[in-house]
PDB file of N, CA and C in Angstrom:
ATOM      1  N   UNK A   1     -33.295  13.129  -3.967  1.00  0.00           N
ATOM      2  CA  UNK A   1     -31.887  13.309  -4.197  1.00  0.00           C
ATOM      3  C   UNK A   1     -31.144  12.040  -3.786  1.00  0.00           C
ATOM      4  N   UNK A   2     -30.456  11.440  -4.561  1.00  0.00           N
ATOM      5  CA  UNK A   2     -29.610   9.873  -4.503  1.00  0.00           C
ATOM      6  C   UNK A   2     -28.029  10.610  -3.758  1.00  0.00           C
ATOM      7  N   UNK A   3     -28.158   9.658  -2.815  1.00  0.00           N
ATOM      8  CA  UNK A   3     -26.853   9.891  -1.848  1.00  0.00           C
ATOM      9  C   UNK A   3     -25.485   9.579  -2.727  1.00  0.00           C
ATOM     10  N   UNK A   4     -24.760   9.619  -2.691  1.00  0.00           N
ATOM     11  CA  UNK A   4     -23.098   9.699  -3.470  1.00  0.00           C
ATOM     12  C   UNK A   4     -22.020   9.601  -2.801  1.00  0.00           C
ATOM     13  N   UNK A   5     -22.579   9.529  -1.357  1.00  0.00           N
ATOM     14  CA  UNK A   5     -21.314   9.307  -0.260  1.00  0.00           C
ATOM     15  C   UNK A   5     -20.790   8.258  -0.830  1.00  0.00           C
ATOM     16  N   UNK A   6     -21.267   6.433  -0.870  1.00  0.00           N
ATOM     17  CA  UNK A   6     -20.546   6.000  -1.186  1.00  0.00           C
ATOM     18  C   UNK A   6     -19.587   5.775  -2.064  1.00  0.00           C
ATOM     19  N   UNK A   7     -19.595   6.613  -3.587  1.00  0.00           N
ATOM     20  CA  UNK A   7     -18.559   7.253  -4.090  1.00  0.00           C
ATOM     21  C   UNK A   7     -17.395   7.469  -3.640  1.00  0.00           C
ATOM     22  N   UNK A   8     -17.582   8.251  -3.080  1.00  0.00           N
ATOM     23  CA  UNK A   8     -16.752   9.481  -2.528  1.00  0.00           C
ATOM     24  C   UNK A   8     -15.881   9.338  -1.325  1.00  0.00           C
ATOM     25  N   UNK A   9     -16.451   8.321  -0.387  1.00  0.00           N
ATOM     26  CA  UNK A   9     -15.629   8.203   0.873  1.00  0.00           C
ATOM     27  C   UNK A   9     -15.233   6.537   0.653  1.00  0.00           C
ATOM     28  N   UNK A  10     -14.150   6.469   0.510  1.00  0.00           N
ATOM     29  CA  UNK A  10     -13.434   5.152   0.785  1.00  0.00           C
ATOM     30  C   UNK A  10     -13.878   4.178   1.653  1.00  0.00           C
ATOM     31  N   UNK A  11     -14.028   2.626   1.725  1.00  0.00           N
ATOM     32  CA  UNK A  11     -14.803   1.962   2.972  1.00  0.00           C
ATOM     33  C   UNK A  11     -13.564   1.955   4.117  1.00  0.00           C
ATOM     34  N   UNK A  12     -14.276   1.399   5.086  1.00  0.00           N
ATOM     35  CA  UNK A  12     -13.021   1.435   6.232  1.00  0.00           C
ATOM     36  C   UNK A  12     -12.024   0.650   5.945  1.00  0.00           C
ATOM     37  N   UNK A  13     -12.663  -0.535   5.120  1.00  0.00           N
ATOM     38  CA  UNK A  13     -11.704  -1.329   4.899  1.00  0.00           C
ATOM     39  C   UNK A  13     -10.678  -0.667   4.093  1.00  0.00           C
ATOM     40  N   UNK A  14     -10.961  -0.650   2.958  1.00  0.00           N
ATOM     41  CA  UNK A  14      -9.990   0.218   2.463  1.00  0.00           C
ATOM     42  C   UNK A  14      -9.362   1.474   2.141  1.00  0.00           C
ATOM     43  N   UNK A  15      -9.280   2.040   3.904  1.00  0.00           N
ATOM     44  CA  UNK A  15      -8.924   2.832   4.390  1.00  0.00           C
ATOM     45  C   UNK A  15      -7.907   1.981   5.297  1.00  0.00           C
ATOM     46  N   UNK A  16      -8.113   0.997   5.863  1.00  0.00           N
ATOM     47  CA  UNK A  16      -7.137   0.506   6.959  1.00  0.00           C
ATOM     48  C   UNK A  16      -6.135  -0.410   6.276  1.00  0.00           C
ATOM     49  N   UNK A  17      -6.965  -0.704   4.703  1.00  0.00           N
ATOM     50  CA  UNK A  17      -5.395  -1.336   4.059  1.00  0.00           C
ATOM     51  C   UNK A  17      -4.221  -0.356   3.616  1.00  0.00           C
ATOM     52  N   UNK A  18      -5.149   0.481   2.973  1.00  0.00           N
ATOM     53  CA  UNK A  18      -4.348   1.484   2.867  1.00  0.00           C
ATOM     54  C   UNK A  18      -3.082   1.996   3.470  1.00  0.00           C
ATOM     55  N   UNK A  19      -3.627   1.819   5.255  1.00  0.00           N
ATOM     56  CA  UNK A  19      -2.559   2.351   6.058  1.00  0.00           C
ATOM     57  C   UNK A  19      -1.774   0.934   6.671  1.00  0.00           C
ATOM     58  N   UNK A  20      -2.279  -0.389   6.403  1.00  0.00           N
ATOM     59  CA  UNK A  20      -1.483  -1.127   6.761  1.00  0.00           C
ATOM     60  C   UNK A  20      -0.384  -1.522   5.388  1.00  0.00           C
ATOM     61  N   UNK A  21      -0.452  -1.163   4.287  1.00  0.00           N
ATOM     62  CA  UNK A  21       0.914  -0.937   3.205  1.00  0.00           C
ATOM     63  C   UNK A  21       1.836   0.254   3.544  1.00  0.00           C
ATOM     64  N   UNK A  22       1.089   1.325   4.246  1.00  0.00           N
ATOM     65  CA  UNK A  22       2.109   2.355   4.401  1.00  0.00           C
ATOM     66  C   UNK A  22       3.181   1.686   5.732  1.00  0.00           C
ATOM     67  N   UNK A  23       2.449   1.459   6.307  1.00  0.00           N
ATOM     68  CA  UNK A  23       3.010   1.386   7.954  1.00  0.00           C
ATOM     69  C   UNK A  23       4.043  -0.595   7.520  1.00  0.00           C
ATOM     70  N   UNK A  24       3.566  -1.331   6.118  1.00  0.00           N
ATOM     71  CA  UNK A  24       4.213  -2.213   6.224  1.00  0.00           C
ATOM     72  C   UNK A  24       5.543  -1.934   5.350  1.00  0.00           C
ATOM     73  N   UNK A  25       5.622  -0.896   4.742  1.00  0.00           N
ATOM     74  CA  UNK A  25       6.991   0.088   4.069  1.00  0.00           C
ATOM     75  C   UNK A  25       7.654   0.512   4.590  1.00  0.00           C
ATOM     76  N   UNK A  26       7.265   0.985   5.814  1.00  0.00           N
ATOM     77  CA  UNK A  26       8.326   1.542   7.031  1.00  0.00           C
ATOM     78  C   UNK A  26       8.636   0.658   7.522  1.00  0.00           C
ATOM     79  N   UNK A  27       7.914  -0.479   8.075  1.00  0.00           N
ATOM     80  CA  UNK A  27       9.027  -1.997   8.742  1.00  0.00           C
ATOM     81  C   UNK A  27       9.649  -2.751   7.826  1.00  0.00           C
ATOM     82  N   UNK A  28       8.857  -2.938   6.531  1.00  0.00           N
ATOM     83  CA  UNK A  28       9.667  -3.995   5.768  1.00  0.00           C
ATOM     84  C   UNK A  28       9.442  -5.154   5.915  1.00  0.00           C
ATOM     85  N   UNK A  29      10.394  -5.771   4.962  1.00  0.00           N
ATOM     86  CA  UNK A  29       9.465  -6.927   4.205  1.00  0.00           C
ATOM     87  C   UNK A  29       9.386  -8.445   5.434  1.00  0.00           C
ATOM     88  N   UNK A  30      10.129  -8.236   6.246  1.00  0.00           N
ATOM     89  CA  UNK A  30      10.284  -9.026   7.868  1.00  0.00           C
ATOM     90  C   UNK A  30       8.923  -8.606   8.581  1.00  0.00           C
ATOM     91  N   UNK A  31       8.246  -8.028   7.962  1.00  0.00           N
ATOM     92  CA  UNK A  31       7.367  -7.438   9.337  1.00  0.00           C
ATOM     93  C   UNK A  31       6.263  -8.425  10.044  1.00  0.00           C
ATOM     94  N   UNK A  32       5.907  -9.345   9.727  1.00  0.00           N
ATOM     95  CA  UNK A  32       5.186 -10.879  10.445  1.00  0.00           C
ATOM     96  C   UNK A  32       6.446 -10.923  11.479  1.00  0.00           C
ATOM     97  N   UNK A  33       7.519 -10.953  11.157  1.00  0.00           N
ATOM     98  CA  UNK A  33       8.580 -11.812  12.298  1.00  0.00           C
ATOM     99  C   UNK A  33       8.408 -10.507  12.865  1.00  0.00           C
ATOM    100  N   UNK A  34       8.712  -9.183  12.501  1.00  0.00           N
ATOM    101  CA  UNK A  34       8.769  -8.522  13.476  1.00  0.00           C
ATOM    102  C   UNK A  34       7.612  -8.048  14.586  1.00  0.00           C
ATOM    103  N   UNK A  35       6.701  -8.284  13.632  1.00  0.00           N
ATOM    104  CA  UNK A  35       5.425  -7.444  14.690  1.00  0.00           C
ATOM    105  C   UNK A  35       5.345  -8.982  15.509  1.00  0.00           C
ATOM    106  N   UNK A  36       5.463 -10.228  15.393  1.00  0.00           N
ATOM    107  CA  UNK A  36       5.507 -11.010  16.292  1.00  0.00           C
ATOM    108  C   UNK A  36       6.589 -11.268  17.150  1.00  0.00           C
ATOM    109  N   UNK A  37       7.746  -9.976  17.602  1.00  0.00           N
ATOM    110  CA  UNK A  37       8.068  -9.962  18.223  1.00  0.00           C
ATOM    111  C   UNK A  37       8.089  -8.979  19.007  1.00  0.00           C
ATOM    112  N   UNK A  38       7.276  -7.874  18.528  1.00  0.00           N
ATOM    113  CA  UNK A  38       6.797  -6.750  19.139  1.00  0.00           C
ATOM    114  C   UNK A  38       5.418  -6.724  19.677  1.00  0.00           C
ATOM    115  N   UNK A  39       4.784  -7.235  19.240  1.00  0.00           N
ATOM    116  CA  UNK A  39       3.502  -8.273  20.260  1.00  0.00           C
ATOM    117  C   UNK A  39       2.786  -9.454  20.308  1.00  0.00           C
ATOM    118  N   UNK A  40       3.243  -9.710  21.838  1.00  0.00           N
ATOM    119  CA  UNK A  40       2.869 -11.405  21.672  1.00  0.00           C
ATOM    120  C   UNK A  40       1.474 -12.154  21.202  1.00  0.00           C
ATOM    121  N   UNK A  41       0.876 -11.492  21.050  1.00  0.00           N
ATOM    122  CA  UNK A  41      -0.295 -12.112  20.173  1.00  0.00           C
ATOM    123  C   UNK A  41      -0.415 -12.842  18.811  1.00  0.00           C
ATOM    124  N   UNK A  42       0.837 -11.874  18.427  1.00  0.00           N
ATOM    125  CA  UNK A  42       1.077 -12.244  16.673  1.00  0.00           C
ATOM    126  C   UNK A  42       1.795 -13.814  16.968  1.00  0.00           C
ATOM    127  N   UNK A  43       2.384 -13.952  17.742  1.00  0.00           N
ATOM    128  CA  UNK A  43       2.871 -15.548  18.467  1.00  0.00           C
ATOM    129  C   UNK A  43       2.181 -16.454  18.611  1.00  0.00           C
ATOM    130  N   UNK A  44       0.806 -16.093  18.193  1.00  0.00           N
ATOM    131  CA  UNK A  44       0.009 -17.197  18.686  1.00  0.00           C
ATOM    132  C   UNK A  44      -0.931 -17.354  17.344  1.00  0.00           C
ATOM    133  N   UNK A  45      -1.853 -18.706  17.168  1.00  0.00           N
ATOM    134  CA  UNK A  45      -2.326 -19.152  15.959  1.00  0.00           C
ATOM    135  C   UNK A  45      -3.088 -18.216  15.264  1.00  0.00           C
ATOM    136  N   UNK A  46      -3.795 -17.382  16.313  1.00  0.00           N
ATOM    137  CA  UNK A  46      -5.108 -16.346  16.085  1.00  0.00           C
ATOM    138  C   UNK A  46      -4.360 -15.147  15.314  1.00  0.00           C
ATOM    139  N   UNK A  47      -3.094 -15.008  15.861  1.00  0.00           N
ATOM    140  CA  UNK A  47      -2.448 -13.789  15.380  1.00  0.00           C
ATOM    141  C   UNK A  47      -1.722 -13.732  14.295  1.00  0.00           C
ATOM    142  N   UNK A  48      -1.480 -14.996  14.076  1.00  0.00           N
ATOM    143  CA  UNK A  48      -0.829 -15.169  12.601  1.00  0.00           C
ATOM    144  C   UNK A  48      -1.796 -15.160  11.607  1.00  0.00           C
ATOM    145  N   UNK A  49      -3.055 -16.016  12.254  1.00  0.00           N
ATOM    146  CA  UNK A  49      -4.365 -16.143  10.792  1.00  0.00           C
ATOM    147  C   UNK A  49      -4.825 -14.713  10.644  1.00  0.00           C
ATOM    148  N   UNK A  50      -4.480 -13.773  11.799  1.00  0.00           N
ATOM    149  CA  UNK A  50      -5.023 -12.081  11.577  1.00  0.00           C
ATOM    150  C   UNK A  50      -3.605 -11.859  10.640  1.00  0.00           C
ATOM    151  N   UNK A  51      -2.416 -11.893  10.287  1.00  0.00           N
ATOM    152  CA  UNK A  51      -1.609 -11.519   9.820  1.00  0.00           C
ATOM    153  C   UNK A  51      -1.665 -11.979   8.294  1.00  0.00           C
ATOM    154  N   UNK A  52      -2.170 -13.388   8.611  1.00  0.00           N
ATOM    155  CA  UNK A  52      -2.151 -14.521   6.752  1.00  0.00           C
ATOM    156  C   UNK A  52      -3.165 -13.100   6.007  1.00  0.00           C
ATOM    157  N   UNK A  53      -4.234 -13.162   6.881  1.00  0.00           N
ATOM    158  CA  UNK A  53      -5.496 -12.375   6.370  1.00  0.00           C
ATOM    159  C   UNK A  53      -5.467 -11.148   5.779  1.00  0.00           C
ATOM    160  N   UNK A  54      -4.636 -10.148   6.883  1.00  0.00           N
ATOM    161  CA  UNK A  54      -4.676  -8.908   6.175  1.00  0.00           C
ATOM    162  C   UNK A  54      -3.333  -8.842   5.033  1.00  0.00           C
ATOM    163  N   UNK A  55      -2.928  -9.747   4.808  1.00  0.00           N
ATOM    164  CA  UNK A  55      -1.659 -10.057   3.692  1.00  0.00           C
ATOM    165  C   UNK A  55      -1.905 -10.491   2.644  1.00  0.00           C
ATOM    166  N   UNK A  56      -3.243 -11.105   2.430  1.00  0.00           N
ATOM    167  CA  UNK A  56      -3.828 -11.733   1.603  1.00  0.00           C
ATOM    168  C   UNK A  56      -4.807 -10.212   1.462  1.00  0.00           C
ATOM    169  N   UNK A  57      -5.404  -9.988   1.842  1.00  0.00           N
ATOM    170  CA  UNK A  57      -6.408  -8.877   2.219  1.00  0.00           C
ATOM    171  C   UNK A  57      -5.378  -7.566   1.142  1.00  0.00           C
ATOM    172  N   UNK A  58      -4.792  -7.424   1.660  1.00  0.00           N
ATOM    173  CA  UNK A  58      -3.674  -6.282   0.867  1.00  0.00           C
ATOM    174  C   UNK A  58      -3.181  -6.393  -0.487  1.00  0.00           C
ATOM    175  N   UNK A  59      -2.647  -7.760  -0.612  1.00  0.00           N
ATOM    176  CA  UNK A  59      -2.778  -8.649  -2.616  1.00  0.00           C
ATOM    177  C   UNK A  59      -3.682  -8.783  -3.471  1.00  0.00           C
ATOM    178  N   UNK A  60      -4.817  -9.044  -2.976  1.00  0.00           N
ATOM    179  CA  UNK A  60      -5.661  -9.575  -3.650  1.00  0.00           C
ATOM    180  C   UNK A  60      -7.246  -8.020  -3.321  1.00  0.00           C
ATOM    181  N   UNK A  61      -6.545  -6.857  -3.192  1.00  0.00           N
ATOM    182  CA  UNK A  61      -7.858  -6.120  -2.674  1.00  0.00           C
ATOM    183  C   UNK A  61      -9.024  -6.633  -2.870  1.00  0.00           C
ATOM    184  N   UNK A  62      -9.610  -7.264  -3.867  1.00  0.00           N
ATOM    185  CA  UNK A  62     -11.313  -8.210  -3.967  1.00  0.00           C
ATOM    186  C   UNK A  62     -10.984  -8.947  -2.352  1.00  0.00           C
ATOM    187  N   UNK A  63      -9.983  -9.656  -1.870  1.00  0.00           N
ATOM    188  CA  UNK A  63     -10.166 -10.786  -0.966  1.00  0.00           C
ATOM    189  C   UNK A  63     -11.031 -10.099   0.188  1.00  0.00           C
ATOM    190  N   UNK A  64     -12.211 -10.575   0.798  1.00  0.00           N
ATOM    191  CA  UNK A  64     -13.079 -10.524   1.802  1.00  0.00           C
ATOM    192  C   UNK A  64     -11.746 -10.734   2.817  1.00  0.00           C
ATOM    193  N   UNK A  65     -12.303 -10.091   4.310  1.00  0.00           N
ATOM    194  CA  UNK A  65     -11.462 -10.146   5.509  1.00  0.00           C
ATOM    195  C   UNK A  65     -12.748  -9.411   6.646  1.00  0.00           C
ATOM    196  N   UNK A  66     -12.254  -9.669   7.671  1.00  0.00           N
ATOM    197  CA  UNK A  66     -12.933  -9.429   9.088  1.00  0.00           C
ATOM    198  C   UNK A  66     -12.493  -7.275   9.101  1.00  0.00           C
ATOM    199  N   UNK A  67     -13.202  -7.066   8.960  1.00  0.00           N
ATOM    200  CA  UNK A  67     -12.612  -5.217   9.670  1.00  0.00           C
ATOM    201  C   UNK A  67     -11.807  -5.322  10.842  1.00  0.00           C
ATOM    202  N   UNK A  68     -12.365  -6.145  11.842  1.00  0.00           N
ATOM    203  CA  UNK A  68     -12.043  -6.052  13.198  1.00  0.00           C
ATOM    204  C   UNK A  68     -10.284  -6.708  13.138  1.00  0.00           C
ATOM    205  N   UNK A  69     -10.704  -7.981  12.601  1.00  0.00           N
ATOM    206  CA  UNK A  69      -9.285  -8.346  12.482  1.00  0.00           C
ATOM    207  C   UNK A  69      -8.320  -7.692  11.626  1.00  0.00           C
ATOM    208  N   UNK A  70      -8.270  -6.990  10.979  1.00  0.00           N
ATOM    209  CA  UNK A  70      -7.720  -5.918  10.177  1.00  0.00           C
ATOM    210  C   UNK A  70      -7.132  -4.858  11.322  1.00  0.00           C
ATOM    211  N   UNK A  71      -7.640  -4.684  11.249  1.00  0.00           N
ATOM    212  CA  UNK A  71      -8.059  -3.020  12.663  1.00  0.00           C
ATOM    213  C   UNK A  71      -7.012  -3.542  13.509  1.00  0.00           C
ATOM    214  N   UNK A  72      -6.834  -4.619  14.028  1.00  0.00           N
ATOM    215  CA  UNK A  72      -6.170  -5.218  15.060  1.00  0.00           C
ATOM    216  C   UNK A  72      -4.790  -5.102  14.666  1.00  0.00           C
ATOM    217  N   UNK A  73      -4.413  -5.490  13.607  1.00  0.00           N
ATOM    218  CA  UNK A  73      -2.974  -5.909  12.693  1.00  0.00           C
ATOM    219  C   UNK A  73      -2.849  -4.314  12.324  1.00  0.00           C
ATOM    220  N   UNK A  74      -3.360  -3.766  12.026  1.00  0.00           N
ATOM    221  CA  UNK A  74      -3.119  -2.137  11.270  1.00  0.00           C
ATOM    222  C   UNK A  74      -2.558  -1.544  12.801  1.00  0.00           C
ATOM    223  N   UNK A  75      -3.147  -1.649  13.743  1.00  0.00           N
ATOM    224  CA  UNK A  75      -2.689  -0.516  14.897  1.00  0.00           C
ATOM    225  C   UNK A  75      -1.719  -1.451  15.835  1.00  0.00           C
ATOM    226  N   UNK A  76      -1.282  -2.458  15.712  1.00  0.00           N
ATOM    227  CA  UNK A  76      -0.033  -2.947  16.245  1.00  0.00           C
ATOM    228  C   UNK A  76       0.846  -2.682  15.271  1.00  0.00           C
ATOM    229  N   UNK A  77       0.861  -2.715  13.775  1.00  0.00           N
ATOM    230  CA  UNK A  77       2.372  -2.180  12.990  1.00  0.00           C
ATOM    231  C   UNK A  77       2.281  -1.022  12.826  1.00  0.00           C
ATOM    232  N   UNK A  78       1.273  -0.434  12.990  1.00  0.00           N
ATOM    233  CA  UNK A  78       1.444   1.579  13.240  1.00  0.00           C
ATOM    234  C   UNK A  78       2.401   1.481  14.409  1.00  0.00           C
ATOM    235  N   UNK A  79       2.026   0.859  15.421  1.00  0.00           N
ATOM    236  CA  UNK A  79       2.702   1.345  16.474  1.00  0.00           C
ATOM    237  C   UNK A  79       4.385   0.563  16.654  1.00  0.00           C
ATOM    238  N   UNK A  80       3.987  -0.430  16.230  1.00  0.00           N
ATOM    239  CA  UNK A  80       5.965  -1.347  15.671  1.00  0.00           C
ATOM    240  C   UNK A  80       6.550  -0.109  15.029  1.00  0.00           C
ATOM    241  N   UNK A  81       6.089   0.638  13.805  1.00  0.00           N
ATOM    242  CA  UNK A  81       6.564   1.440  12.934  1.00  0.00           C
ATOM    243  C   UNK A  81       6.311   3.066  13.397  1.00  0.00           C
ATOM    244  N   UNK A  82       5.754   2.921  14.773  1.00  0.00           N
ATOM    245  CA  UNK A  82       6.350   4.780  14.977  1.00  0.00           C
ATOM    246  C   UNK A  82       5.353   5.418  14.368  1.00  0.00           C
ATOM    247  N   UNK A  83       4.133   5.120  13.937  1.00  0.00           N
ATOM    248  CA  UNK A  83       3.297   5.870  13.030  1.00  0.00           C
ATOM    249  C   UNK A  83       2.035   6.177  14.264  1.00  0.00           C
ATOM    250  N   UNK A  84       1.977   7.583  14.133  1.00  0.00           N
ATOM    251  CA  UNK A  84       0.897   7.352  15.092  1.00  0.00           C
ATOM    252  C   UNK A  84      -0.449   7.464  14.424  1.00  0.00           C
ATOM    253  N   UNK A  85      -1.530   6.474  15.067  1.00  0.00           N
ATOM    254  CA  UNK A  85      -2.505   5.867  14.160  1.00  0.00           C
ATOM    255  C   UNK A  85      -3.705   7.389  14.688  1.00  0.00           C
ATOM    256  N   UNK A  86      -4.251   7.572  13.150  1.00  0.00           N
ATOM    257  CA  UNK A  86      -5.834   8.631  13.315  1.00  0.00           C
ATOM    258  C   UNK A  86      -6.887   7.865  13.866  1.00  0.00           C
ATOM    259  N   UNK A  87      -7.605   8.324  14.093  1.00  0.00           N
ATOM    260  CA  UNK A  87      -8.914   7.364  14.721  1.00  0.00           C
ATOM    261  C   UNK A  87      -9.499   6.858  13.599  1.00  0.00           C
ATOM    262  N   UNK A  88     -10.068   5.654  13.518  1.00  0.00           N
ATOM    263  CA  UNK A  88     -10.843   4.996  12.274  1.00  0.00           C
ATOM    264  C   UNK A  88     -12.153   5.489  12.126  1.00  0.00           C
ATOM    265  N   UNK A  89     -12.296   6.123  10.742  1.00  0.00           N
ATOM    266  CA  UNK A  89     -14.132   6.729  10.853  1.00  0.00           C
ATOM    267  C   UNK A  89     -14.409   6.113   9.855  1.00  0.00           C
TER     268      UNK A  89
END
């Protein structure tokens, strides 16, 4: 019997873009300036190339990206935007 999960269940990745377009609709189109002022990480070089990434990552769905660095940017604008984040499976 041939498995079909991967069908059927979305990858994480695009599961966490998913929720980083929702959660970037509720902040709006400022949301780099804002989530870098809602945590200081995004202030710094690492946090912007996690921000270029999952922005590019979100346009271009083919574009390759890090999960981890994704993951990172998705649950700081859940939490800028009041969304409270599900656990990632």
């Amino acid at each position: 019997m041939e498995s079909t999960i991967s069908n059927e269940v979305p990858s994480i990745k695009s599961q966490l873009l998913d929720r980083f377009k929702a959660a970037r609709g509720v902040v709006g189109k400022d949301w780099r300036g804002q989530l870098a002022q809602f945590d200081p990480y995004f202030n710094t070089k690492p946090g912007v190339d996690d921000m270029t990434l999952i922005g590019q990552a979100a346009n271009e769905g083919s574009r390759r990206g890090q999960v981890d660095r994704i993951k990172r940017v998705v649950l700081a604008i859940e939490r800028l935007a009041g969304i409270p984040h599900a656990p990632i499976l």
